[in-house]
Protein backbone atom coordinates (compact mmCIF):
# COMPACT_ATOMS: atom_id res chain seq x y z
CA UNK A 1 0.00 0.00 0.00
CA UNK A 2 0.95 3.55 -0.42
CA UNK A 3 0.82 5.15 3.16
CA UNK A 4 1.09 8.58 4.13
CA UNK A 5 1.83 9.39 7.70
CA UNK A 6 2.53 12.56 9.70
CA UNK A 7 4.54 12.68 12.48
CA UNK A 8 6.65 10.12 10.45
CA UNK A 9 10.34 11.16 12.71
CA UNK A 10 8.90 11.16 16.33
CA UNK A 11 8.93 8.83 19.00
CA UNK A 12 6.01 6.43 17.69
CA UNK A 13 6.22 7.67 14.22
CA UNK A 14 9.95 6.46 13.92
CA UNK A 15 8.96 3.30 14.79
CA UNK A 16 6.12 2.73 12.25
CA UNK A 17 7.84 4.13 9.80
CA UNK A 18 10.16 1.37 10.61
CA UNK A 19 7.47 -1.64 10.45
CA UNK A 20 5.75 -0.05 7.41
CA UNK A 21 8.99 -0.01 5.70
CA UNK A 22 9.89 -3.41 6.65
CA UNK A 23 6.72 -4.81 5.95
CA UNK A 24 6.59 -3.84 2.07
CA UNK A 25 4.75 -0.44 1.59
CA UNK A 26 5.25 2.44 0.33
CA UNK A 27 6.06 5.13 2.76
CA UNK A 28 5.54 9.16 2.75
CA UNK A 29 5.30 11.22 5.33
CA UNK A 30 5.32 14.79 6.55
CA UNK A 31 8.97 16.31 6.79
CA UNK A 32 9.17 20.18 8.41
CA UNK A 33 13.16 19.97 8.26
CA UNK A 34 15.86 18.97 5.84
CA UNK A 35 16.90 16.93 8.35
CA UNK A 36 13.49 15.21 9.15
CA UNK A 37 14.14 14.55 5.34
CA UNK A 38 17.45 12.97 5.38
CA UNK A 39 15.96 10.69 8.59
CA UNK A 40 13.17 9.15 6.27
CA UNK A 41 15.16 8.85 3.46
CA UNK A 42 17.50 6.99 5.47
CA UNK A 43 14.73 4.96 6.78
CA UNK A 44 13.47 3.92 3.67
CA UNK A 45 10.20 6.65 3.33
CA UNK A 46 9.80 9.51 0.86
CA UNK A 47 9.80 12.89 2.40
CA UNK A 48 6.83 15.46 2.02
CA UNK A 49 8.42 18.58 2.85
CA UNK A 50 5.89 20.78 4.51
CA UNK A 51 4.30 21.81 7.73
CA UNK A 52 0.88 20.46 9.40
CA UNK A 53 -0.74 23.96 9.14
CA UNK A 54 -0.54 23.22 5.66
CA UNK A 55 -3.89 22.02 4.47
CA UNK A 56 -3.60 21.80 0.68
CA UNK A 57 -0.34 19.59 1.26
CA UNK A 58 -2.14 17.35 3.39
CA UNK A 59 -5.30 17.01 1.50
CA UNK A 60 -3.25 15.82 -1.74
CA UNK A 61 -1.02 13.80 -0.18
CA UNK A 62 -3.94 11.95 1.43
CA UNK A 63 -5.82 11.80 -1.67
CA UNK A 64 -3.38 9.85 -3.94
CA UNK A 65 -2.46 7.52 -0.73
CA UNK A 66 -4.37 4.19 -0.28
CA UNK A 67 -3.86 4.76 3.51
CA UNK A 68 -3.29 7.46 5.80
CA UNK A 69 -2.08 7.26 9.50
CA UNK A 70 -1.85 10.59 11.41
CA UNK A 71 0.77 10.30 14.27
CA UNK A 72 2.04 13.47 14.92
CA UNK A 73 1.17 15.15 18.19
CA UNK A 74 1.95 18.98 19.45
CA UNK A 75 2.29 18.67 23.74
CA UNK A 76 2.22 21.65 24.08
CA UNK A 77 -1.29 22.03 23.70
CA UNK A 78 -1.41 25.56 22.88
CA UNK A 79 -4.42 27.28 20.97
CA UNK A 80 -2.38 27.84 18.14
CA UNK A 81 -1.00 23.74 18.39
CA UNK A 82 -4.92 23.03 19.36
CA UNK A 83 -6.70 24.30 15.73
CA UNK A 84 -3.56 23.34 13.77
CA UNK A 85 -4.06 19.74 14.94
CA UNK A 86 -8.03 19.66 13.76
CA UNK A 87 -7.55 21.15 10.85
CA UNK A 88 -4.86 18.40 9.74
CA UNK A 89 -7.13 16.13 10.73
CA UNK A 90 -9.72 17.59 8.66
CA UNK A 91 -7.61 17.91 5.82
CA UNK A 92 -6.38 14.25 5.81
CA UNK A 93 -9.90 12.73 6.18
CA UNK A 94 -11.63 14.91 3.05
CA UNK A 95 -8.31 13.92 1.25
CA UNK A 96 -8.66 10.52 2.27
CA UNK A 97 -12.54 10.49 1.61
CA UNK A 98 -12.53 12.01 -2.25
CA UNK A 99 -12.23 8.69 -3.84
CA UNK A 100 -15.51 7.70 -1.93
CA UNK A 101 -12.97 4.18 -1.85
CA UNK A 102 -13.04 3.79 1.86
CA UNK A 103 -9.32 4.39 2.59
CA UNK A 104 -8.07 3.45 5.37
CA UNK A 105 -7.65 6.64 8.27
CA UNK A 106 -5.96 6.21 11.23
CA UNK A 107 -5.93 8.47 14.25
CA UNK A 108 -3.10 8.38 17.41
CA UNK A 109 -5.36 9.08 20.37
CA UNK A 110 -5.05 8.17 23.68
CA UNK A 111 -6.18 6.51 26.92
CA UNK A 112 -6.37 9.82 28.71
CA UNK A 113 -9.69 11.15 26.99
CA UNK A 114 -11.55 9.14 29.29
CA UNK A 115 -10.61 11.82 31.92
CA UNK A 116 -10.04 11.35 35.83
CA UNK A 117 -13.19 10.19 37.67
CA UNK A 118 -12.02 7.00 39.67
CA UNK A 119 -15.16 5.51 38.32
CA UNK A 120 -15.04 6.29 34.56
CA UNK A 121 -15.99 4.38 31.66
CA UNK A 122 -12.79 3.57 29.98
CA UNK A 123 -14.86 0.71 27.09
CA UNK A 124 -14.37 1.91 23.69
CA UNK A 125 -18.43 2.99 23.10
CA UNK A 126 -17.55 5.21 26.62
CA UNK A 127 -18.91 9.14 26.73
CA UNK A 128 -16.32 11.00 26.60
CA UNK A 129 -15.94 13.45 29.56
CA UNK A 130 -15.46 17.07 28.69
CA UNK A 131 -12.38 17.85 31.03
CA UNK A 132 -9.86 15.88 29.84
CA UNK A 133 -5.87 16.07 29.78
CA UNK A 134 -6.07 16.32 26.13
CA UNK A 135 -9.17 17.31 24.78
CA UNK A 136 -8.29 18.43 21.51
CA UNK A 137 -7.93 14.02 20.65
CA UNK A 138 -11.53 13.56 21.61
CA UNK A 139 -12.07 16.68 19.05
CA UNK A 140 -10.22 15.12 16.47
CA UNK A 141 -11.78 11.84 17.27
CA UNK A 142 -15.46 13.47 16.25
CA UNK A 143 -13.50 14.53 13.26
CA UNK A 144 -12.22 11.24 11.80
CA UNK A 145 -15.16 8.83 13.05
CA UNK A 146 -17.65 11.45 11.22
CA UNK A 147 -15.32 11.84 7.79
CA UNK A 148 -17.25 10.85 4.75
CA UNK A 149 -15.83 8.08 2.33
CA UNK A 150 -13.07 6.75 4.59
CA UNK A 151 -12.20 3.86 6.99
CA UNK A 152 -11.75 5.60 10.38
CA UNK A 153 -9.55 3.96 12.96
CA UNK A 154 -9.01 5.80 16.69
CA UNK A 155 -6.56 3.97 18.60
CA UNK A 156 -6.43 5.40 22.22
CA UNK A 157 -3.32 4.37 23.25
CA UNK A 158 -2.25 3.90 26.96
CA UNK A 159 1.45 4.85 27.81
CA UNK A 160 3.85 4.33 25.15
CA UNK A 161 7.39 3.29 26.45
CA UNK A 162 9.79 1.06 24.82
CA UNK A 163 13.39 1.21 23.16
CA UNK A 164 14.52 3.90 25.86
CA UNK A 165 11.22 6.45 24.74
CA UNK A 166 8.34 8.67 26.04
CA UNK A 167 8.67 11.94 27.32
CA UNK A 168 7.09 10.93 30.00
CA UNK A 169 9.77 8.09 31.27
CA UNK A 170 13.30 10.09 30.03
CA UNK A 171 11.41 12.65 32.00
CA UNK A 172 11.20 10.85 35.22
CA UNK A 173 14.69 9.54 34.88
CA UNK A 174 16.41 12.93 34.51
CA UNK A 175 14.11 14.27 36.99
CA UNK A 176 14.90 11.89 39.74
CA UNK A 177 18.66 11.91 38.35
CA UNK A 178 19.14 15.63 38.71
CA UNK A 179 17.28 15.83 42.36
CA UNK A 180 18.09 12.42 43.88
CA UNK A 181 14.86 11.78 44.57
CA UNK A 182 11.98 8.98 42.49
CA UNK A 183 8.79 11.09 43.44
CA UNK A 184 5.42 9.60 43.03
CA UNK A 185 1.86 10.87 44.55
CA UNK A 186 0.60 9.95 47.72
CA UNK A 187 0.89 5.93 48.31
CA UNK A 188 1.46 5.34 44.20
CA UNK A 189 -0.84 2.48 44.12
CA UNK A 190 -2.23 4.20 41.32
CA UNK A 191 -1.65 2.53 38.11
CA UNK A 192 -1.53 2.56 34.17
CA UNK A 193 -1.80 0.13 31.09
CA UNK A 194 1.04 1.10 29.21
CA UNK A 195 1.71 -0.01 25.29
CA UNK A 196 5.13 -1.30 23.72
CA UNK A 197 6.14 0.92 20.90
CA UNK A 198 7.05 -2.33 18.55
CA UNK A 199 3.28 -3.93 19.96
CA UNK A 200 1.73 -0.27 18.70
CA UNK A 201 3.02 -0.17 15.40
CA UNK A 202 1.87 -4.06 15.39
CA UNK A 203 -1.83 -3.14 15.85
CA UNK A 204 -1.29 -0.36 13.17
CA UNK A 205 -0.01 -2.43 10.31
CA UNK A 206 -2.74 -5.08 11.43
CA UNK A 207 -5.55 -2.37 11.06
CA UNK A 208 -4.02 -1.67 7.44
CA UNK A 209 -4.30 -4.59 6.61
CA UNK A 210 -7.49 -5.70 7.68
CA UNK A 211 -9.36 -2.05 8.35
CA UNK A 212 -12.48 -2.08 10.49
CA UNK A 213 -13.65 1.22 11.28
CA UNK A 214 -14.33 2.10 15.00
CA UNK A 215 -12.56 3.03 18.38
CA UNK A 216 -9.79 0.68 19.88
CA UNK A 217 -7.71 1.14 23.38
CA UNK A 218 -4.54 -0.27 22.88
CA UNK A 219 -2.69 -1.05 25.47
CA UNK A 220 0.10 -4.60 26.42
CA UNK A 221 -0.37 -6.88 29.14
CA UNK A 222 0.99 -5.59 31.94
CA UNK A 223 0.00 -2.78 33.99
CA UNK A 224 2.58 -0.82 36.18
CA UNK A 225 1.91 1.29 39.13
CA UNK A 226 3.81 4.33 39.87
CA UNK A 227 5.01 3.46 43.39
CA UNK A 228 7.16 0.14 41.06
CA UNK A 229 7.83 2.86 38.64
CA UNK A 230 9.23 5.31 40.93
CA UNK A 231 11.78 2.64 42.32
CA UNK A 232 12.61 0.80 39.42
CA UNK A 233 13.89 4.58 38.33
CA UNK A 234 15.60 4.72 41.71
CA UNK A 235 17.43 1.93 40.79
CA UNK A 236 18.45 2.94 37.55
CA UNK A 237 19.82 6.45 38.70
CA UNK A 238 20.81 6.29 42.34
CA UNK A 239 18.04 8.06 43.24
CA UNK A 240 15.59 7.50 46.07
CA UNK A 241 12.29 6.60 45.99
CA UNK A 242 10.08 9.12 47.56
CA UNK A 243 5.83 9.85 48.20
CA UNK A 244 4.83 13.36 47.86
CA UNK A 245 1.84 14.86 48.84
CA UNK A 246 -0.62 15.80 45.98
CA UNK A 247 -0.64 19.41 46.96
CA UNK A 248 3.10 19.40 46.54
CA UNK A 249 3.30 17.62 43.20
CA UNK A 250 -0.03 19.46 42.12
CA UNK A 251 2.34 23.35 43.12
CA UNK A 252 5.57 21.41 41.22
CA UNK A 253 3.52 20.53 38.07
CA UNK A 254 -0.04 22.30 38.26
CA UNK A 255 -2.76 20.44 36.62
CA UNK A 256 -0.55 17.79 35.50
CA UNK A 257 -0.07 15.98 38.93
CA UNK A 258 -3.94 15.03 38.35
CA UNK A 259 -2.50 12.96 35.13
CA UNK A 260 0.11 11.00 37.15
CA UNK A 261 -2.07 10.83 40.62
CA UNK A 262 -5.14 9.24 38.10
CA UNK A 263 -5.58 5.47 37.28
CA UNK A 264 -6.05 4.29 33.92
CA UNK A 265 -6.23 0.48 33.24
CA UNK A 266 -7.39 -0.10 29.75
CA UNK A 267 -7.91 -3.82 28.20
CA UNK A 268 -7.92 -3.70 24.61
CA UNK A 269 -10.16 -6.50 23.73
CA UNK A 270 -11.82 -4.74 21.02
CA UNK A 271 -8.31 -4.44 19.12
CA UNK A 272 -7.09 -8.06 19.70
CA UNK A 273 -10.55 -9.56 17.99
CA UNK A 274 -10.65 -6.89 15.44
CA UNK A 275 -7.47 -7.61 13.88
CA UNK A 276 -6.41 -10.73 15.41
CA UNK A 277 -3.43 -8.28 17.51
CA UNK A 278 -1.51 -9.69 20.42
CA UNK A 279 0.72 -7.16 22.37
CA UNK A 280 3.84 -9.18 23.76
CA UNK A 281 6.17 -6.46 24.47
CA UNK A 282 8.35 -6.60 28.10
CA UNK A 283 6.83 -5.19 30.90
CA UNK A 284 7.56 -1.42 31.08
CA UNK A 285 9.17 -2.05 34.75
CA UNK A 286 11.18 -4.87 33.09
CA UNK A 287 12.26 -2.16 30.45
CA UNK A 288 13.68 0.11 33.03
CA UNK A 289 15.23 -2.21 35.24
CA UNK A 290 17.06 -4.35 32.42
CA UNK A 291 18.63 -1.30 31.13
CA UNK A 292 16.19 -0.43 28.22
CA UNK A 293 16.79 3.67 29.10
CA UNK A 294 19.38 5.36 30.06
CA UNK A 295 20.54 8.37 32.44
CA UNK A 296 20.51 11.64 30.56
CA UNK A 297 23.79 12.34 29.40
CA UNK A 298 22.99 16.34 30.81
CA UNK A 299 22.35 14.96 34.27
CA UNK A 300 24.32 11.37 34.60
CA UNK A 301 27.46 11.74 36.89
C-alpha cells in the first residue's frame, strides 16, 4: 500500500515508519526539516516537505495515498497547536474520503480522553468526559469517526514506552537523576496500562491490513503502578524513591499531577478480535530495570 503518515520522525512515528517499511509499503510522510528529510530517506520513506498547518499539502497527499495514518502530536497544547491539529485532521480525512474508496484513516489518540473520575468508563463505546488532559484528541476523534468516504480507525493508546522512549519516562529519569529523589503521589498504588512501541506499530499495520472502522484502546499486558515505577527509576539512577503529597506535586507541576495521581487500566479487547493483535512487548518495569533507558547524558554523573 501507499501510506502517508505525519509525524513520520517522532517517537512512535519512527517506529512505524520502521514496520511499514519493513513490511513492504510504500512510505511518505510529513517532513518540516531537511533533516526530518534525510531521517526518512534513510529509513526507507519519501519525504513530504511541509508543515501540518498546511492544508492543501495534506489534503493531496492523502488523496493519492491508499492509507493514511496521522501520528504526529503537538504537547504543548497551545491554541495555536490546538486548531492546527483539527484542521490536519480535517484535511487528511476529506483527502482521504474524495475517492468515496473507503481508505483506510488512522488516528493516534489516547487513553487519557476518558478523563479522571475513579469511576469512569474507559470501554471503547464510553462518553467521553469534557475535562480531559487532552481534549483536543476527543475533538479530532469526532473529526475522523464522522469523515465521509473513509475507513476511520481511533486507537487510544495507553502509555507508550519502549526502546529507551516517552517523554514521559526520560522525564522521570532525569528528573529523579538531577534531584536524587523517584517522586510519586501519595501511596502510588495508582496505576496505568502502558503499550510497547514495537506492539503499537503491530496493531497499526494489522488495522491496514485488515481495516475495520471504530474506536480501539490499545494497550500490552501488563499494567505498572507508579510506586514500582518510581523505584525501578531509583534503581536505575541512584536516586531515592520518595511519596509526595498531591498538593506538593499538584504546586511542582499544576494540573498535570492530576495525570500522574489518576488510574487508567485499559484492556484492549476490542483491538485483539478486530485484527487478530496480540501485544507481547516486556513489561515497562522490566524495560527500566534491564537497562532499556538510560541516564541523561545532561544529568548522569
Amino acid at each position: 500500500m501507499k501510506v502517508f503518515i505525519t509525524g513520520g520522525t517522532g517517537y512512535v512515528g519512527s517506529v512505524l515508519v520502521e514496520h511499514l517499511v519493513t513490511a513492504g509499503h510504500e512510505v511518505s510522510a510529513l517532513a518540516r526539516s531537511e533533516a526530518s528529510g534525510a531521517r526518512l530517506a534513510a529509513a526507507g520513506a519519501a519525504a513530504v516537505r511541509g508543515e501540518l498547518a498546511d492544508a492543501a499539502l495534506l489534503r493531496a497527499a492523502a488523496e493519492t495515498a491508499d492509507a493514511v495514518i496521522h501520528a504526529a502530536v503537538d504537547y504543548t497544547m497551545s491554541d495555536t497547536a490546538n486548531a492546527a491539529e483539527l484542521a490536519a485532521v480535517t484535511a487528511l480525512t476529506e483527502g482521504a474520503g474524495a475517492a468515496d474508496a473507503g481508505k483506510p484513516v488512522v488516528y493516534t489518540s489516547t487513553g487519557l480522553v476518558y478523563g479522571f473520575a475513579p469511576e469512569r468508563d474507559t470501554t471503547e463505546d464510553a462518553k467521553l468526559p469534557e475535562a480531559s488532559a487532552q481534549p483536543v484528541k476527543a475533538q479530532a476523534e469526532r473529526i475522523v469517526l464522522g469523515s465521509a468516504g473513509t475507513t476511520p480507525i481511533v486507537v487510544r493508546a495507553g502509555l507508550v514506552y519502549g526502546r529507551g522512549g516517552s517523554g514521559l519516562l526520560t522525564g522521570l529519569i532525569g528528573s529523579a537523576a538531577q534531584t536524587g529523589a523517584a517522586t510519586y503521589i501519595e501511596d502510588g498504588e495508582n496505576t496505568w496500562s502502558p503499550i510497547h512501541v514495537d506492539d503499537l506499530a503491530a496493531l497499526y499495520l494489522a488495522a491496514l491490513a485488515n481495516p475495520v472502522s471504530g474506536v480501539y484502546n490499545a494497550v500490552g499486558e501488563h499494567p505498572f503502578s507508579f510506586r514500582e515505577l518510581a523505584e525501578a527509576i531509583a534503581e536505575l539512577t541512584g536516586a531515592k524513591p520518595l511519596s509526595i503529597p498531591f498538593e506538593t506535586a499538584e504546586q511542582q507541576l499544576g494540573a498535570f499531577a492530576h495525570v500522574l495521581r489518576s488510574t487508567s487500566t485499559l484492556r484492549a479487547d476490542k483491538a485483539r478480535a478486530a485484527f487478530g493483535w496480540a501485544p507481547s512487548g516486556a513489561p515497562l518495569i522490566d524495560e527500566v530495570r534491564a537497562g532499556g533507558y538510560r541516564v541523561p547524558a545532561s544529568v548522569a554523573s
